[in-house]
C-alpha atoms as a PDB file:
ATOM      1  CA  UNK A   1     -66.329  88.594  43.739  1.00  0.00           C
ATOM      2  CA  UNK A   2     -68.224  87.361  40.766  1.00  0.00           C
ATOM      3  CA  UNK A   3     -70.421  90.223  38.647  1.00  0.00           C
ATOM      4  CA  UNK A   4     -73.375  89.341  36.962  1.00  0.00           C
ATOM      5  CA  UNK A   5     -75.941  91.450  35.089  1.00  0.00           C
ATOM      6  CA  UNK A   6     -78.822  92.913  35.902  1.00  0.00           C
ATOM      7  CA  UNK A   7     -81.555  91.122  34.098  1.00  0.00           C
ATOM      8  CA  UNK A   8     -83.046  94.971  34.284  1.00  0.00           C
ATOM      9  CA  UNK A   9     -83.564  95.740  30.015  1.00  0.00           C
ATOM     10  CA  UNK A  10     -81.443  98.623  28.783  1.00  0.00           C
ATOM     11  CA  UNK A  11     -84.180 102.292  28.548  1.00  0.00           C
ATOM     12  CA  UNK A  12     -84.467 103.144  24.820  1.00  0.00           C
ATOM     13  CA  UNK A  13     -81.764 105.494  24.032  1.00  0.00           C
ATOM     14  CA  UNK A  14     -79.726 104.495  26.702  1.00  0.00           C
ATOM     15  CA  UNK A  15     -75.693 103.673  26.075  1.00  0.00           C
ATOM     16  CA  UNK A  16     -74.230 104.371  29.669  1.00  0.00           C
ATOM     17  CA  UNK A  17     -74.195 100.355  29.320  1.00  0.00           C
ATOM     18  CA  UNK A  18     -71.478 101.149  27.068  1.00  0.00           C
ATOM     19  CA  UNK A  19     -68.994 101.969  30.136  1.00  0.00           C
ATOM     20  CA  UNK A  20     -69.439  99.133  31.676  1.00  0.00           C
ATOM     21  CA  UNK A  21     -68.310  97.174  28.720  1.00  0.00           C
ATOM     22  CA  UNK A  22     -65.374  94.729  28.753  1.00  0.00           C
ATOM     23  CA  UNK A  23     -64.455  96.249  25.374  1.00  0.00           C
ATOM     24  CA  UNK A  24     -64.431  99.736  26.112  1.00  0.00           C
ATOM     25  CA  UNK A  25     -60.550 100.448  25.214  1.00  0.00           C
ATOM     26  CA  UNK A  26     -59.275 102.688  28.196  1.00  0.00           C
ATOM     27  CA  UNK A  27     -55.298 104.090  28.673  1.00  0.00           C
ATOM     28  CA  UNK A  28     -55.173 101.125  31.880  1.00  0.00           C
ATOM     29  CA  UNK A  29     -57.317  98.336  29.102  1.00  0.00           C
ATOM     30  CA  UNK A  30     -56.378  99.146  25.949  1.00  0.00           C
ATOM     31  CA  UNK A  31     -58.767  96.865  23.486  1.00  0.00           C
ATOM     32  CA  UNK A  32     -58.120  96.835  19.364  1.00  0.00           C
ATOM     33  CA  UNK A  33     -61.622  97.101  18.572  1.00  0.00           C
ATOM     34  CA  UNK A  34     -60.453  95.106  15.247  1.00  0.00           C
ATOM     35  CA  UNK A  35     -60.759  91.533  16.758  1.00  0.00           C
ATOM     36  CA  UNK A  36     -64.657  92.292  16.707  1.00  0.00           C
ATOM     37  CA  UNK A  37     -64.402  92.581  13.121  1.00  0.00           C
ATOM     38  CA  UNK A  38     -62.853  89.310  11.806  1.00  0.00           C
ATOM     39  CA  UNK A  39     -63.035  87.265   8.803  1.00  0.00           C
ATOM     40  CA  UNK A  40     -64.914  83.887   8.903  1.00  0.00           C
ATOM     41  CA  UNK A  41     -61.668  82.295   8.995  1.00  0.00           C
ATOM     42  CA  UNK A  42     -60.022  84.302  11.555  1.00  0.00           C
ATOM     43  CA  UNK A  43     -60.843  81.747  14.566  1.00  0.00           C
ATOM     44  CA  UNK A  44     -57.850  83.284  16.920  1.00  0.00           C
ATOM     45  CA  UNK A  45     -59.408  86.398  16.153  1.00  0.00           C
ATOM     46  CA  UNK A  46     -62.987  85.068  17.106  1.00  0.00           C
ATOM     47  CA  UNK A  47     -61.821  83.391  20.269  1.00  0.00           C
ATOM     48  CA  UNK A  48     -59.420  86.387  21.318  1.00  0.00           C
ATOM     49  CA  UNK A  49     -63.079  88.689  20.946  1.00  0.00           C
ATOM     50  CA  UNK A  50     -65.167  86.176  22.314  1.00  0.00           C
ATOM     51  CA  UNK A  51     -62.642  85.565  25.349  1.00  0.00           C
ATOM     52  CA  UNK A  52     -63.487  89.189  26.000  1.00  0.00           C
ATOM     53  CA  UNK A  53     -67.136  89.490  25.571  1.00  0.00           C
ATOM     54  CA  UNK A  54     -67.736  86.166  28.605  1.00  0.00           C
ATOM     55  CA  UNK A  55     -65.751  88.290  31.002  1.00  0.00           C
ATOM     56  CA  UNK A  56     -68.737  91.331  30.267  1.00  0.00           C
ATOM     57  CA  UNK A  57     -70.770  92.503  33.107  1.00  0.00           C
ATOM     58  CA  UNK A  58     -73.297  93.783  29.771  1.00  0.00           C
ATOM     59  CA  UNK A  59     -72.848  91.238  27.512  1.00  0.00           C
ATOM     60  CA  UNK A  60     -76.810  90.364  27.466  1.00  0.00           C
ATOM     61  CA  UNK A  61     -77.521  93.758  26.739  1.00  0.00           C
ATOM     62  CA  UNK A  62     -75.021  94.136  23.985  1.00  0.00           C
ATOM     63  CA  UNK A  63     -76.735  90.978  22.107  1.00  0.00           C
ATOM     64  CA  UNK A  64     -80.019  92.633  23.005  1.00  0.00           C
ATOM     65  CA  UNK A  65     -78.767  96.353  21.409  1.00  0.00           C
ATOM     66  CA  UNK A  66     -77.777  94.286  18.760  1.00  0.00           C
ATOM     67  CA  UNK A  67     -80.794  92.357  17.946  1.00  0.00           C
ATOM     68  CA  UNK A  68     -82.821  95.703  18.383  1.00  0.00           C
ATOM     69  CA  UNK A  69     -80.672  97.723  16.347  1.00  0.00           C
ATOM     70  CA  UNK A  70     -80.626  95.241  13.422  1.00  0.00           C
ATOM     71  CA  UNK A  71     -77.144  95.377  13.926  1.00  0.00           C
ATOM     72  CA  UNK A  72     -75.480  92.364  11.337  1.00  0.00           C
ATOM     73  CA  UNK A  73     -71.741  93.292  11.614  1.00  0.00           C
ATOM     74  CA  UNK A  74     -69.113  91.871  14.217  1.00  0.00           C
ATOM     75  CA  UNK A  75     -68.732  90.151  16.755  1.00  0.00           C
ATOM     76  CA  UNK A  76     -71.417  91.115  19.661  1.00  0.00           C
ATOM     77  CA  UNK A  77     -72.563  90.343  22.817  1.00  0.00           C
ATOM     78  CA  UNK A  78     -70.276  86.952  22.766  1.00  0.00           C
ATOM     79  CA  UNK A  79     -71.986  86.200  19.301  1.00  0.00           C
ATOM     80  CA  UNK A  80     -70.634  86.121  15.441  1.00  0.00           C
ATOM     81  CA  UNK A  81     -72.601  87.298  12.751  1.00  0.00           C
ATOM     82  CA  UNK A  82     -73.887  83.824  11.879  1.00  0.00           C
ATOM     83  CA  UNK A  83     -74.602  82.998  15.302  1.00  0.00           C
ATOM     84  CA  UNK A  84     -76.384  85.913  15.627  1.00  0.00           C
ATOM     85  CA  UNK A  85     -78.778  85.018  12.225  1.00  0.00           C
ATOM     86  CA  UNK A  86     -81.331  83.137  13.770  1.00  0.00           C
ATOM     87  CA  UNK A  87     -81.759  85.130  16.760  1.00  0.00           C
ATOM     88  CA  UNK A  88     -82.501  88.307  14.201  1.00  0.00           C
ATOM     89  CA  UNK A  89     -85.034  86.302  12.339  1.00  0.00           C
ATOM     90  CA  UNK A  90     -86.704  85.418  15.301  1.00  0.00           C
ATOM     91  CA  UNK A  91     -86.900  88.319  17.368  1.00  0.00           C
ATOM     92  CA  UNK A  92     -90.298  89.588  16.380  1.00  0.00           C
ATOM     93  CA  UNK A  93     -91.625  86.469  18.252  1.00  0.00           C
ATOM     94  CA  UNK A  94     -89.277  86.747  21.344  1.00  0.00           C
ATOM     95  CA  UNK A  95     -91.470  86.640  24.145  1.00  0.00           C
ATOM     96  CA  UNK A  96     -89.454  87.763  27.597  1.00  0.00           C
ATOM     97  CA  UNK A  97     -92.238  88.299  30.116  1.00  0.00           C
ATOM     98  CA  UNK A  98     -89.569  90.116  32.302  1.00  0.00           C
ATOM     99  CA  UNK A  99     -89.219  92.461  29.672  1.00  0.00           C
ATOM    100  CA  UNK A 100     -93.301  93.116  29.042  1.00  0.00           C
ATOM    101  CA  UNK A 101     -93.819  93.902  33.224  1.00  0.00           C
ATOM    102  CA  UNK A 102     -90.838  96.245  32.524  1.00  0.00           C
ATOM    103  CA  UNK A 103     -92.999  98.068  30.005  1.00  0.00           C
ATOM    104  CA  UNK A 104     -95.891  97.616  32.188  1.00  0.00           C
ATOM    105  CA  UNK A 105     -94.299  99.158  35.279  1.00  0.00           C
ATOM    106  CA  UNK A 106     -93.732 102.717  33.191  1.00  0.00           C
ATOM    107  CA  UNK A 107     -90.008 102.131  31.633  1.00  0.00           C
ATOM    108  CA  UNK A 108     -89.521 102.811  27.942  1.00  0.00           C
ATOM    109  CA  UNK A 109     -87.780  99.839  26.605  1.00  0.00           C
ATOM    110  CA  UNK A 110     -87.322  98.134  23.009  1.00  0.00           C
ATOM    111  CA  UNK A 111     -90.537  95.507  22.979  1.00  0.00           C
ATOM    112  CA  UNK A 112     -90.720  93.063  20.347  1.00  0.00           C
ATOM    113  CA  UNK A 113     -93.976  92.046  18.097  1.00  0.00           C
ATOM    114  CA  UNK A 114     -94.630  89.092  20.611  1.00  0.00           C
ATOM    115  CA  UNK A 115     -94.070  91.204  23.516  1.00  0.00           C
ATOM    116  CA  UNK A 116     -96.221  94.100  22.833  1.00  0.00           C
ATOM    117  CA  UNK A 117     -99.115  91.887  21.884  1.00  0.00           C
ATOM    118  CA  UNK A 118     -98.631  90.632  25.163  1.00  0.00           C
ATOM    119  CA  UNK A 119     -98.671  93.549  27.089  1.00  0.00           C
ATOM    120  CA  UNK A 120    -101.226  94.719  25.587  1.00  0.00           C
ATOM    121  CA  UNK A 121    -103.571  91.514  26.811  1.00  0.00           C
ATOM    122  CA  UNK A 122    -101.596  92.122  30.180  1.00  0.00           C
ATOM    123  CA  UNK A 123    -102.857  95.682  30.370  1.00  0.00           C
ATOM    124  CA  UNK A 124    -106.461  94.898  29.306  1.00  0.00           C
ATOM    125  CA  UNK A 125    -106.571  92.001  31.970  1.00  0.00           C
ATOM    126  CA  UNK A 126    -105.153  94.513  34.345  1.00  0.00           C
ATOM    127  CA  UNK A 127    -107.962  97.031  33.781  1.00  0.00           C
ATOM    128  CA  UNK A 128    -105.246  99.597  32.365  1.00  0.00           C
ATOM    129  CA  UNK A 129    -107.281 102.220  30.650  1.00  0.00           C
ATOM    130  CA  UNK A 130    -106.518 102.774  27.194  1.00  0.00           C
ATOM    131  CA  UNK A 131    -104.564 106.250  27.516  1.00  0.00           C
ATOM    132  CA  UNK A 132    -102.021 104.684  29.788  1.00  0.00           C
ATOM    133  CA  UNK A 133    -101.945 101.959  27.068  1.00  0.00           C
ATOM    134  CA  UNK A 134    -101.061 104.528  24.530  1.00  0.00           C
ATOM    135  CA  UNK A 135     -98.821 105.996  26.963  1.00  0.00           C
ATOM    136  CA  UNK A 136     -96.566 102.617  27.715  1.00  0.00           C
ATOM    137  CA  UNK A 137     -96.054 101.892  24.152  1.00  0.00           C
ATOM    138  CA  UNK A 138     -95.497 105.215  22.820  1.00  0.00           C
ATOM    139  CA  UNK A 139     -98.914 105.217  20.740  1.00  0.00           C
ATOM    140  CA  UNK A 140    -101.883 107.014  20.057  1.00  0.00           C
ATOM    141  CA  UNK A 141    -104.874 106.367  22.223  1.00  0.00           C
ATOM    142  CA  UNK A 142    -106.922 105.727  18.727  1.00  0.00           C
ATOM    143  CA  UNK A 143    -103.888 102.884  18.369  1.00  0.00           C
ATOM    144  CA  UNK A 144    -104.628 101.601  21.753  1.00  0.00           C
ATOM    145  CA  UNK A 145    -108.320 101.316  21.932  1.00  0.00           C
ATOM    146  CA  UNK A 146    -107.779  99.564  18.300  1.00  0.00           C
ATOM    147  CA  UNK A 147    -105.935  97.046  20.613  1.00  0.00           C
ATOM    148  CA  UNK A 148    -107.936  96.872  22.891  1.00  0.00           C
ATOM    149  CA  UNK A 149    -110.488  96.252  20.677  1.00  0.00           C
ATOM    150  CA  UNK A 150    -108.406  93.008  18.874  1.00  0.00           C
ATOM    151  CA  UNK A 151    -108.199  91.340  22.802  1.00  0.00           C
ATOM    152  CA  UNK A 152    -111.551  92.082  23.276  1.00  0.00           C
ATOM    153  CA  UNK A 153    -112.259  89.996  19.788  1.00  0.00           C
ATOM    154  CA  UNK A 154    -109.401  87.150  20.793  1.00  0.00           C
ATOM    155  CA  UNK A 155    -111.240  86.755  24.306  1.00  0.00           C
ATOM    156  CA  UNK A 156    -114.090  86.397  23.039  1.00  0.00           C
ATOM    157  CA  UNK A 157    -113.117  83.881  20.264  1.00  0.00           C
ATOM    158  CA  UNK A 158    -111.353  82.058  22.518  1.00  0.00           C
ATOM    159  CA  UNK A 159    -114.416  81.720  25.351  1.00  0.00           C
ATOM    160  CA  UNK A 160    -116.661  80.636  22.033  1.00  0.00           C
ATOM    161  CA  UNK A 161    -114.044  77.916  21.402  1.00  0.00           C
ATOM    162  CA  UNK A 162    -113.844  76.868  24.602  1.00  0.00           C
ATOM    163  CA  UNK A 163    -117.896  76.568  25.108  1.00  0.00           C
ATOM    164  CA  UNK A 164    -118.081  75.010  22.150  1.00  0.00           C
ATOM    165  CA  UNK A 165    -115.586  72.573  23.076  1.00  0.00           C
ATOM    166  CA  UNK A 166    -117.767  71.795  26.477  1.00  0.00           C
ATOM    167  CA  UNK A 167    -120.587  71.038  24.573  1.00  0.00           C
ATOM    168  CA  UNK A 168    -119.471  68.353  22.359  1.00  0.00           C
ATOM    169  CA  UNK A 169    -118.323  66.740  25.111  1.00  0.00           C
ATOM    170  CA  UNK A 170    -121.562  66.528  27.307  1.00  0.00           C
ATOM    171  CA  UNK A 171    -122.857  64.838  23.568  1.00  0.00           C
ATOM    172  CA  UNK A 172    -124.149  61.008  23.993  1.00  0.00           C
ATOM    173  CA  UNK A 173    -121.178  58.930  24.153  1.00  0.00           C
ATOM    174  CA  UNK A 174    -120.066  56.891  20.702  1.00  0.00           C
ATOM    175  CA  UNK A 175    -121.667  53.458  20.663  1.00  0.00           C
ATOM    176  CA  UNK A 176    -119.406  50.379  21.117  1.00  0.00           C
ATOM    177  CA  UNK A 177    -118.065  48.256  18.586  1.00  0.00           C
ATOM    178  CA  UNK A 178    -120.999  45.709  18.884  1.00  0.00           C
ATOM    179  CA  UNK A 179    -123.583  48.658  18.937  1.00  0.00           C
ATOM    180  CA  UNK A 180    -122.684  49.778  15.414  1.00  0.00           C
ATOM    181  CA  UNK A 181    -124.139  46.583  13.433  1.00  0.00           C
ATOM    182  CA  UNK A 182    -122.733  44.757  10.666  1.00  0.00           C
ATOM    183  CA  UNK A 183    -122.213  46.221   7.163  1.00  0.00           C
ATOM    184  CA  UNK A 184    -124.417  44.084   4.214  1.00  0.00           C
END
């Protein structure tokens, strides 16, 4: 039987992940935690921990701790250190829309900058008042009105945009090529 993993994002504070983790050293699996820690140019070493970390039933939320955590060191969730890079530098715009209806459905998980902004429009669209706002991302309700506030502002923007864009096109159509005259 093949195990995958839940696509469910770890709770904040939560390591009971931790047991289910194909590196957890145990008196029947003893692991040397060491091969997570090798030099650039130990590539048995790399293979030996990365051989371990595609037979983990948590191996998404390992990269995920990591990436929350700011964790730069070892070898985690299947990844090196420079694999890892770009995924830290880029994490404030991760949007996982499995991961904002998470937030939205009352569970306390690790949002990014992307994803908050986007629960946030999610909530306003939903008619969430802003207390339960404040409540689902751990802020004050001053912080979430503010918010609420900003999507109010981008809506509106956005609806100016687009009726401006509707007019210009109802404008009188360009005139041809033989329309526009000769130049002297």
């Amino acid at each position: 039987m093949h195990h995958t993993e839940s696509a469910e994002p770890r709770i904040l504070g939560d390591h009971t992940w931790h047991n289910h983790a194909a590196c957890r050293s145990t008196p029947a699996h003893p692991v040397d935690v060491e091969i997570f820690f090798p030099e650039p140019e130990e590539m048995d070493r790399i293979r030996a921990a990365k051989a371990l970390c595609a037979q983990c039933l948590v191996r998404r939320t390992c990269l995920d701790a990591a990436l929350e955590n700011v964790d730069r060191f070892g070898i985690r969730g299947g990844m090196t250190e420079e694999e890892r890079e770009p995924l830290h530098e880029n994490l404030p715009s991760r949007l996982d829309y499995g991961r904002v209806n998470t937030v939205l459905a009352g569970r306390d998980i690790h949002l990014t900058t992307a994803e908050r902004r986007s629960a946030t429009r999610a909530a306003f669209q939903a008619g969430i008042p802003a207390d339960r706002l404040a409540w689902l991302l751990k802020i004050t309700q001053e912080h979430a009105e503010k918010l609420y506030r900003q999507v109010r502002r981008e809506t509106r923007n956005r609806a100016v945009d687009e009726h401006q864009n509707n007019d210009t096109s109802w404008s009188a159509p360009a005139p041809g090529r033989d329309e526009l005259g000769t130049a002297a």
